[in-house]
PDB file of N, CA and C in Angstrom:
ATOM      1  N   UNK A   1       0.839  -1.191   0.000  1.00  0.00           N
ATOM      2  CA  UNK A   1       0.000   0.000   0.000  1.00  0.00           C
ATOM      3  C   UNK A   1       0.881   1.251   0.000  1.00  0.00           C
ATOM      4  N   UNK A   2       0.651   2.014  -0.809  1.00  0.00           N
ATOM      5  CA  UNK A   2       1.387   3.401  -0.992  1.00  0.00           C
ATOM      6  C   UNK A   2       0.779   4.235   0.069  1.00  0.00           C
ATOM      7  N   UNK A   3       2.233   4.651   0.536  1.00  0.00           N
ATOM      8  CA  UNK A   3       1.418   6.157   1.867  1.00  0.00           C
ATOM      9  C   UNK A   3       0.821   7.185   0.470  1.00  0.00           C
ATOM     10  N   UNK A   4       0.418   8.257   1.645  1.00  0.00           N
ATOM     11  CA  UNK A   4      -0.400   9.311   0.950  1.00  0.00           C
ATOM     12  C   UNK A   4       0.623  10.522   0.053  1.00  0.00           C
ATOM     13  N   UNK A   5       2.265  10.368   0.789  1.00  0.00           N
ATOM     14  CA  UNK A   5       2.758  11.410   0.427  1.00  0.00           C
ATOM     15  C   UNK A   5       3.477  10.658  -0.862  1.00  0.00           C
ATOM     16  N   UNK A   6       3.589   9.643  -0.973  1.00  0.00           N
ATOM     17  CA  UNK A   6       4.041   9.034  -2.395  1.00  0.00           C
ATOM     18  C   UNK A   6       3.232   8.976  -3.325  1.00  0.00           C
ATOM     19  N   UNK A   7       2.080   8.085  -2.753  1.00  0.00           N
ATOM     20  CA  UNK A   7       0.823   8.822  -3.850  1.00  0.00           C
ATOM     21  C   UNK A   7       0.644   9.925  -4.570  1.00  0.00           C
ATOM     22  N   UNK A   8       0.492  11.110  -3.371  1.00  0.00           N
ATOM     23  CA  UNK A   8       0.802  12.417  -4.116  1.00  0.00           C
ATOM     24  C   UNK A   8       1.556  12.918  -4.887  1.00  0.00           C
ATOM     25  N   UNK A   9       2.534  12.417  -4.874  1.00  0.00           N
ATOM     26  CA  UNK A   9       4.159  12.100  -5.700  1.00  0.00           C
ATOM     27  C   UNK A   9       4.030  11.955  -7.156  1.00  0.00           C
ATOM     28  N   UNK A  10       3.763  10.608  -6.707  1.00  0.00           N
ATOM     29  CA  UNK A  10       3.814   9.585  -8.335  1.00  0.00           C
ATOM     30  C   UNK A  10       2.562  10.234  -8.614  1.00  0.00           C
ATOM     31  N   UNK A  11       1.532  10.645  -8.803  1.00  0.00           N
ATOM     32  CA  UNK A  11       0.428  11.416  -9.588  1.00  0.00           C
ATOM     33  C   UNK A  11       0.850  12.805  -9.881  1.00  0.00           C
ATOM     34  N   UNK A  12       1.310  13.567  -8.842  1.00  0.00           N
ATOM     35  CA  UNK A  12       2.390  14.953  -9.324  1.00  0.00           C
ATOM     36  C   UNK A  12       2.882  14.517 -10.883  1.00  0.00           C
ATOM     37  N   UNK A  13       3.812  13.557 -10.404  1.00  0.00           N
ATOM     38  CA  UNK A  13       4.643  13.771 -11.798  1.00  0.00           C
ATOM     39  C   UNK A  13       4.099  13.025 -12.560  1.00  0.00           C
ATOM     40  N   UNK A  14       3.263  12.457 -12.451  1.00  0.00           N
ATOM     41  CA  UNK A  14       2.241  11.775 -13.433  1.00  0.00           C
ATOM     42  C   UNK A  14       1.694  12.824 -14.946  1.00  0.00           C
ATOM     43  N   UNK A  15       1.134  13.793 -14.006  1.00  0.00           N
ATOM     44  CA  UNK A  15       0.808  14.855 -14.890  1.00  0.00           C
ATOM     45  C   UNK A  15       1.691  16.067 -15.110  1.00  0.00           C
ATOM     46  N   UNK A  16       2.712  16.320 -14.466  1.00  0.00           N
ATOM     47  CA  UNK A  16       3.994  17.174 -15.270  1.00  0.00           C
ATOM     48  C   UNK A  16       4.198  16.367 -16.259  1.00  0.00           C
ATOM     49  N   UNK A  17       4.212  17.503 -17.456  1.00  0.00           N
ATOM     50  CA  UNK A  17       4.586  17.613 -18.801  1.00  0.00           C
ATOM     51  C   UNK A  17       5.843  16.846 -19.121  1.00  0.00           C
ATOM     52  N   UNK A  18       6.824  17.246 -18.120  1.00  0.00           N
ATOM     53  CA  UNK A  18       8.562  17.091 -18.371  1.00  0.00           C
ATOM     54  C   UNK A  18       9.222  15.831 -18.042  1.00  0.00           C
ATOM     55  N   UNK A  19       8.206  15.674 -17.152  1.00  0.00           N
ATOM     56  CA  UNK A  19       8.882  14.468 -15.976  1.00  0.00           C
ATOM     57  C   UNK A  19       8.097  12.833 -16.897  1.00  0.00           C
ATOM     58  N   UNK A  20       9.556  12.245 -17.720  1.00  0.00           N
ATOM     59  CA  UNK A  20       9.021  10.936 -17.845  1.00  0.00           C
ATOM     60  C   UNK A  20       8.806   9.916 -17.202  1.00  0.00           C
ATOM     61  N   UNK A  21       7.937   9.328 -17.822  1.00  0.00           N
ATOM     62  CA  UNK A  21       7.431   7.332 -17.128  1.00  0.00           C
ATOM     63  C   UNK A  21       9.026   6.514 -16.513  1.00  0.00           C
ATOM     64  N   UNK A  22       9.767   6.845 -17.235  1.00  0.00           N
ATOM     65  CA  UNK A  22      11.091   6.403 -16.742  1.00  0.00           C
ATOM     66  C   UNK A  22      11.843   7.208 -15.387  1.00  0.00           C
ATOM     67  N   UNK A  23      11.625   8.600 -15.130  1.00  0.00           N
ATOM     68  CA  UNK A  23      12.167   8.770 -13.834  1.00  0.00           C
ATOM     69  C   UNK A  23      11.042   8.452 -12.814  1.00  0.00           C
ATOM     70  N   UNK A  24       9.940   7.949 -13.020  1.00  0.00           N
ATOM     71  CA  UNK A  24       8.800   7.876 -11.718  1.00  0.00           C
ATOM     72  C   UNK A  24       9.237   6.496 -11.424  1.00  0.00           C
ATOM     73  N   UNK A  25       9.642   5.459 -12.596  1.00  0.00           N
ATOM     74  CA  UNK A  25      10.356   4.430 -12.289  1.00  0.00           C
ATOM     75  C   UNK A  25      11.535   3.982 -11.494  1.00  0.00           C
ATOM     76  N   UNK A  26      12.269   4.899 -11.764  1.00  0.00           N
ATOM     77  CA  UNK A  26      13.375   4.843 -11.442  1.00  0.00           C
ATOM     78  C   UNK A  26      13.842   6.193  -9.825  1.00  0.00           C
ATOM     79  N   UNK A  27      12.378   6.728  -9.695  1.00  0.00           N
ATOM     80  CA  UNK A  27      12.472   6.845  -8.535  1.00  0.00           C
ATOM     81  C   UNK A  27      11.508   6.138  -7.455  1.00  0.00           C
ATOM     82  N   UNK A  28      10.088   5.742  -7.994  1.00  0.00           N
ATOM     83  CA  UNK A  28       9.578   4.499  -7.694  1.00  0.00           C
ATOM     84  C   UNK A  28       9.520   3.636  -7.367  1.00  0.00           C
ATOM     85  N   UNK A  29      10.024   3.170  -8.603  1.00  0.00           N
ATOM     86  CA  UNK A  29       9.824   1.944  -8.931  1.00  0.00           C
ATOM     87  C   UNK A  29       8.798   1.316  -9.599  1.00  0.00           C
ATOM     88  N   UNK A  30       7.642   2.292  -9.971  1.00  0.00           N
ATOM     89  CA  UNK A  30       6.144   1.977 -10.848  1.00  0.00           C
ATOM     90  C   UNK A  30       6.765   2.104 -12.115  1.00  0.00           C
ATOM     91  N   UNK A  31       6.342   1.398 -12.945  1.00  0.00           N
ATOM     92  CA  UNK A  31       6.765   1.060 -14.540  1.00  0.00           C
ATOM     93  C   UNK A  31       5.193   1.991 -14.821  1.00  0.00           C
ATOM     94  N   UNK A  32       5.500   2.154 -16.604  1.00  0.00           N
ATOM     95  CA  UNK A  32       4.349   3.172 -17.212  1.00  0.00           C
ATOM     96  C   UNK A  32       2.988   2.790 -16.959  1.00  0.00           C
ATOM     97  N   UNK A  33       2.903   1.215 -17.321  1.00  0.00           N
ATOM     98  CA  UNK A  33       1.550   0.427 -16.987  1.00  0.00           C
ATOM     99  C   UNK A  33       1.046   0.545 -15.476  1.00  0.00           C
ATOM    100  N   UNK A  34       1.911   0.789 -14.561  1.00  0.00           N
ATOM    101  CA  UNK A  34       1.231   0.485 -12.984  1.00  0.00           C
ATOM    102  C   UNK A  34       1.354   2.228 -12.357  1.00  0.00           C
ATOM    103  N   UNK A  35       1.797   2.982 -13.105  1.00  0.00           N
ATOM    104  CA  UNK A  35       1.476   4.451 -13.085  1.00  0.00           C
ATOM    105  C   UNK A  35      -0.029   4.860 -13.810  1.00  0.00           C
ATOM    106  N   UNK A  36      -0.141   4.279 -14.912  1.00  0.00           N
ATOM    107  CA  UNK A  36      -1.753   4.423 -15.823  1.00  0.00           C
ATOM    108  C   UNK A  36      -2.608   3.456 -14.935  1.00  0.00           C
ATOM    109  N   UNK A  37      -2.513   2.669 -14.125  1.00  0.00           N
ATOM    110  CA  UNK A  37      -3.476   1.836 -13.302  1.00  0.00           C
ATOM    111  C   UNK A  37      -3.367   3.142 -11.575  1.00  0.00           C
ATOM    112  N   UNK A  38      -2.222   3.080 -11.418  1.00  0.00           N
ATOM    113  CA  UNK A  38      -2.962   4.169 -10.206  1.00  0.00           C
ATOM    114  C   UNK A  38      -3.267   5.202 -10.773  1.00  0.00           C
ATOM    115  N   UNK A  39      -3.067   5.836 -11.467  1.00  0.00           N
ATOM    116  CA  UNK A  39      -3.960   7.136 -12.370  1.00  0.00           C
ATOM    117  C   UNK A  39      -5.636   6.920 -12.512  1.00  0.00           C
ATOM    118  N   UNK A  40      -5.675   5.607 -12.770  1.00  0.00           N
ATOM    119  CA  UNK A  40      -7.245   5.176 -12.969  1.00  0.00           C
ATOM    120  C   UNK A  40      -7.871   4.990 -11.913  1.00  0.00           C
ATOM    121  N   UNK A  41      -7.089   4.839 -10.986  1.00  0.00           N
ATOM    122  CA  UNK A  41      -8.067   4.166  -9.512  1.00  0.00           C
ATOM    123  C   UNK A  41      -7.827   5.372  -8.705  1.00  0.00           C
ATOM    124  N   UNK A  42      -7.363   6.401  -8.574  1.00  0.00           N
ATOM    125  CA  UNK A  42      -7.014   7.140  -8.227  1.00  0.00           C
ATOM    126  C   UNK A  42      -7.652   8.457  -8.637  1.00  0.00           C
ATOM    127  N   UNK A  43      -8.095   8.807  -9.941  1.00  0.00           N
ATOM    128  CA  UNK A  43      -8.413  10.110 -10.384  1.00  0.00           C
ATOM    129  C   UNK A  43     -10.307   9.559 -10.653  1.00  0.00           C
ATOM    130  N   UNK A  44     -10.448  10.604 -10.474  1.00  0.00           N
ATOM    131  CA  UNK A  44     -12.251  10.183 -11.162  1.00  0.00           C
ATOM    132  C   UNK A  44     -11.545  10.217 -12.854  1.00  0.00           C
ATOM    133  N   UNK A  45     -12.882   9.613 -13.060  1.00  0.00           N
ATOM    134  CA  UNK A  45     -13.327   9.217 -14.699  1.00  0.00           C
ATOM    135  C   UNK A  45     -12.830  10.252 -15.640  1.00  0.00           C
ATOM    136  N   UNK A  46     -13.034  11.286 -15.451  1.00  0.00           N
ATOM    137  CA  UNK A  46     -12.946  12.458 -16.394  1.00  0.00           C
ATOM    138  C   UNK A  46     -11.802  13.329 -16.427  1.00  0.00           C
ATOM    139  N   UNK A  47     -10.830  13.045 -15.122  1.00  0.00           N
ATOM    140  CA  UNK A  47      -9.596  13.538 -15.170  1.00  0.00           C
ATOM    141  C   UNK A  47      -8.791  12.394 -15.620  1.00  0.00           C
ATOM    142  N   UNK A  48      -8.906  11.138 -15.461  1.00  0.00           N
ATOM    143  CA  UNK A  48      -8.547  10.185 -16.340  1.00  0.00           C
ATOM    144  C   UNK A  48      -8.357   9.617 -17.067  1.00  0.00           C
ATOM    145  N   UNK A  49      -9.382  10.647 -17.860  1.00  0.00           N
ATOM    146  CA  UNK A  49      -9.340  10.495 -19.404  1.00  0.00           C
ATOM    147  C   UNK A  49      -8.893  12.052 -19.798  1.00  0.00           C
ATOM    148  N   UNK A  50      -8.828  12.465 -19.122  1.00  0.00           N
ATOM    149  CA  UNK A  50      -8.126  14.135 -19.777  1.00  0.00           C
ATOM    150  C   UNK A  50      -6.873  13.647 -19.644  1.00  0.00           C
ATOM    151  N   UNK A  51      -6.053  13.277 -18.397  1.00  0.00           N
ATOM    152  CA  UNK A  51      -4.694  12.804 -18.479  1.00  0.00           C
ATOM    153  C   UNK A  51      -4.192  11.808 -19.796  1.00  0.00           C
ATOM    154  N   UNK A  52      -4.875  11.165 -19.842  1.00  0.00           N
ATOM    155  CA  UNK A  52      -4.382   9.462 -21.006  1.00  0.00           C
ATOM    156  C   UNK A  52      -4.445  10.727 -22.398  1.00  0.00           C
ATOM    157  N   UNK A  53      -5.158  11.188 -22.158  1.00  0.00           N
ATOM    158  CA  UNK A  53      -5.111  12.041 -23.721  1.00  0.00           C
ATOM    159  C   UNK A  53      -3.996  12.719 -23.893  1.00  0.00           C
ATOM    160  N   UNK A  54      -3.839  13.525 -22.558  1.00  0.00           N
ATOM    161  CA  UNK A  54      -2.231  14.328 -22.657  1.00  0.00           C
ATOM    162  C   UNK A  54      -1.203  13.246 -22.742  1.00  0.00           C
ATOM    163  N   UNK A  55      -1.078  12.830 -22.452  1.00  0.00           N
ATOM    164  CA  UNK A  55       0.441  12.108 -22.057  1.00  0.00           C
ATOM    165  C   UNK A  55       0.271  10.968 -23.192  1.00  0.00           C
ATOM    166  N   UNK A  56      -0.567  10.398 -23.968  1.00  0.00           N
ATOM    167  CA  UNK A  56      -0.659   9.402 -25.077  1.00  0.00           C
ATOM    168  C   UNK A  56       0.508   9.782 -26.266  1.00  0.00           C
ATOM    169  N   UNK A  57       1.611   9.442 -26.354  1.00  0.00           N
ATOM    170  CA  UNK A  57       2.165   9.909 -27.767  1.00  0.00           C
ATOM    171  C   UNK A  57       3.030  10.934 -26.930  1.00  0.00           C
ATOM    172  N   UNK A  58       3.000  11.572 -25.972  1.00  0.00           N
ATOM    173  CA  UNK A  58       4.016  12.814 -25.780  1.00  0.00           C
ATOM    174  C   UNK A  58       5.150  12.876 -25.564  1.00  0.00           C
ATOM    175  N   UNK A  59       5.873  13.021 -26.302  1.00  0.00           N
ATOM    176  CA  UNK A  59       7.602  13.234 -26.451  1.00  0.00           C
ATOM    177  C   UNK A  59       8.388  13.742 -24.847  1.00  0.00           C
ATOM    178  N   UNK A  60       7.770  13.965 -24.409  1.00  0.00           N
ATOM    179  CA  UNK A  60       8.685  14.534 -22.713  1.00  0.00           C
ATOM    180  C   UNK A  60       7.702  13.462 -21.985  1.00  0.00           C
ATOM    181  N   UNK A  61       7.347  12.549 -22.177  1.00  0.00           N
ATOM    182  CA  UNK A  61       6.798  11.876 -21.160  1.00  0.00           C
ATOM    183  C   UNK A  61       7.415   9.837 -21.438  1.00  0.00           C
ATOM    184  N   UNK A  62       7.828  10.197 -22.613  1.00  0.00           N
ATOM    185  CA  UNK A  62       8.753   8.736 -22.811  1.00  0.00           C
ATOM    186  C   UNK A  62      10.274   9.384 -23.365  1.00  0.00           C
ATOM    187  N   UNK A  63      11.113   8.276 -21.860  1.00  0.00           N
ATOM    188  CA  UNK A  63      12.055   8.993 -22.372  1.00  0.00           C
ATOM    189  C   UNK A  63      13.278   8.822 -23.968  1.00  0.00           C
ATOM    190  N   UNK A  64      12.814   7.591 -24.875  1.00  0.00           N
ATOM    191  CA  UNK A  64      12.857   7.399 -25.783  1.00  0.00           C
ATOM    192  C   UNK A  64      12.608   8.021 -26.808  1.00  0.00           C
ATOM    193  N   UNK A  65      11.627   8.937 -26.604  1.00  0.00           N
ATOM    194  CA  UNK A  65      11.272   9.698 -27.622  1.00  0.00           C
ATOM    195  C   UNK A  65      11.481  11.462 -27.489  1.00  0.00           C
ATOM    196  N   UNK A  66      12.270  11.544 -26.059  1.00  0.00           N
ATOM    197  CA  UNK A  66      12.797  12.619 -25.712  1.00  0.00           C
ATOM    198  C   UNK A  66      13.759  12.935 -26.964  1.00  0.00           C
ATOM    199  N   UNK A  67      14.175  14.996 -26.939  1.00  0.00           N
ATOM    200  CA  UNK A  67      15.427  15.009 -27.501  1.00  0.00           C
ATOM    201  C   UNK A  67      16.721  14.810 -26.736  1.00  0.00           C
ATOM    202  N   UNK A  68      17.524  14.276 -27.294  1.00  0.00           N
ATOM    203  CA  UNK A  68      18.876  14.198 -26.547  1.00  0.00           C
ATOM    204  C   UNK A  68      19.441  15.077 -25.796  1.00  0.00           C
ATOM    205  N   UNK A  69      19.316  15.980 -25.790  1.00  0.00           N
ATOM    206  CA  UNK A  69      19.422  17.438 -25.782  1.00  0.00           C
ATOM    207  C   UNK A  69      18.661  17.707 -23.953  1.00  0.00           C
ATOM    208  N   UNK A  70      17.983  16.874 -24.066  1.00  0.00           N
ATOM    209  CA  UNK A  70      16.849  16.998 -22.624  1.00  0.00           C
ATOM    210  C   UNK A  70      18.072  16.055 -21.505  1.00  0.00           C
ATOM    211  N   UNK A  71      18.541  16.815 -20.697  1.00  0.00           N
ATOM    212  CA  UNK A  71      18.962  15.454 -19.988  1.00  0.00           C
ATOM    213  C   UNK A  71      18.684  15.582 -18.028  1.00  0.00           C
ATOM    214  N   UNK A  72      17.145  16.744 -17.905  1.00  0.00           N
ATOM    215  CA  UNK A  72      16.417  16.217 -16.914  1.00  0.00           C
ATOM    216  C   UNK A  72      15.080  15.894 -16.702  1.00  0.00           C
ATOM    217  N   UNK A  73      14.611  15.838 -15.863  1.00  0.00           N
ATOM    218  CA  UNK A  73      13.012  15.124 -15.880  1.00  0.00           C
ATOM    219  C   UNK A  73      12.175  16.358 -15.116  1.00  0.00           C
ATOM    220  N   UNK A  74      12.519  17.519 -15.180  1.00  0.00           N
ATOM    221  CA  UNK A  74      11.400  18.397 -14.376  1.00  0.00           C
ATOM    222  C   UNK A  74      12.425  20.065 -15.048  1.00  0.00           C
ATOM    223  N   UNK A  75      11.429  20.433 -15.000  1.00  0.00           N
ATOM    224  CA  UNK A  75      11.573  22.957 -15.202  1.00  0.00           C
ATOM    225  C   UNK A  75      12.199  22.808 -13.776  1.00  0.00           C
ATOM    226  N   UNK A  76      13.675  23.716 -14.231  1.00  0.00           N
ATOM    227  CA  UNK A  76      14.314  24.346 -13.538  1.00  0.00           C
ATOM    228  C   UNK A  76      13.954  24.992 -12.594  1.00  0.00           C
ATOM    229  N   UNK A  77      12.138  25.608 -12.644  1.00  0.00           N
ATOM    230  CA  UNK A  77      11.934  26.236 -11.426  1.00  0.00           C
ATOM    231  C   UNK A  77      10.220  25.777 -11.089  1.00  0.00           C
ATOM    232  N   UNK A  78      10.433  24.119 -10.942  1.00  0.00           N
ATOM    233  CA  UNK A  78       9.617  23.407 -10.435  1.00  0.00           C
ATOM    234  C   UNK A  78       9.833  23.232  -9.017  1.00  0.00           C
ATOM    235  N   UNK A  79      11.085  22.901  -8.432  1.00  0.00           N
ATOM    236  CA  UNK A  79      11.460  22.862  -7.083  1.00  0.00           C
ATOM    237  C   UNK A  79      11.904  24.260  -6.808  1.00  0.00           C
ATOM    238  N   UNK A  80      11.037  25.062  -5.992  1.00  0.00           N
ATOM    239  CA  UNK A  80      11.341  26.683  -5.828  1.00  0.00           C
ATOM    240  C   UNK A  80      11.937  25.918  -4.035  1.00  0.00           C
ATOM    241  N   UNK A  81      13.046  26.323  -3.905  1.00  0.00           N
ATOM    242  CA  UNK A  81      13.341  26.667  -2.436  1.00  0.00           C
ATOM    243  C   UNK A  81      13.057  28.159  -1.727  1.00  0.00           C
ATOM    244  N   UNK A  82      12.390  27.806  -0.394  1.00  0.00           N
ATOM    245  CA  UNK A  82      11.531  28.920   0.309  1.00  0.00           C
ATOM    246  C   UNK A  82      13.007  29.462   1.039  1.00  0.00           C
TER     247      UNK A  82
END
């Protein structure tokens, strides 16, 4: 069972743009398939299908299909220190 603050986590970067299926893995440990299954059980119906639409095909969200050129997983001023 996932605590609440990992949950919150892995769905954060679920839906950032930047952050691929491969670093939620590899900070995880959820592969793309068991990230799209807590996305589903997790979000109502209609944000669940707004998400699968964004992220279907999107180039910053597999990191295979990233440019080379990309070599992190989140905007420089995603982590603001207070």
């Amino acid at each position: 069972m996932l605590s609440e603050e990992t949950l919150s986590r892995v769905i954060e970067m679920a839906w950032e743009d930047r952050t691929p299926f491969e670093a939620i893995e590899c900070s995880y440990g959820f592969t793309e398939p068991q990230v799209i299954e807590i996305m589903r059980k997790h979000l109502k119906t209609s944000s669940f299908k707004l998400w699968r639409k964004r992220v279907s095909g999107r180039n910053t969200k597999h990191a295979k299909l990233r440019s080379k050129d990309i070599s992190r997983g989140y905007c420089p001023t995603q982590y603001k220190h207070r």
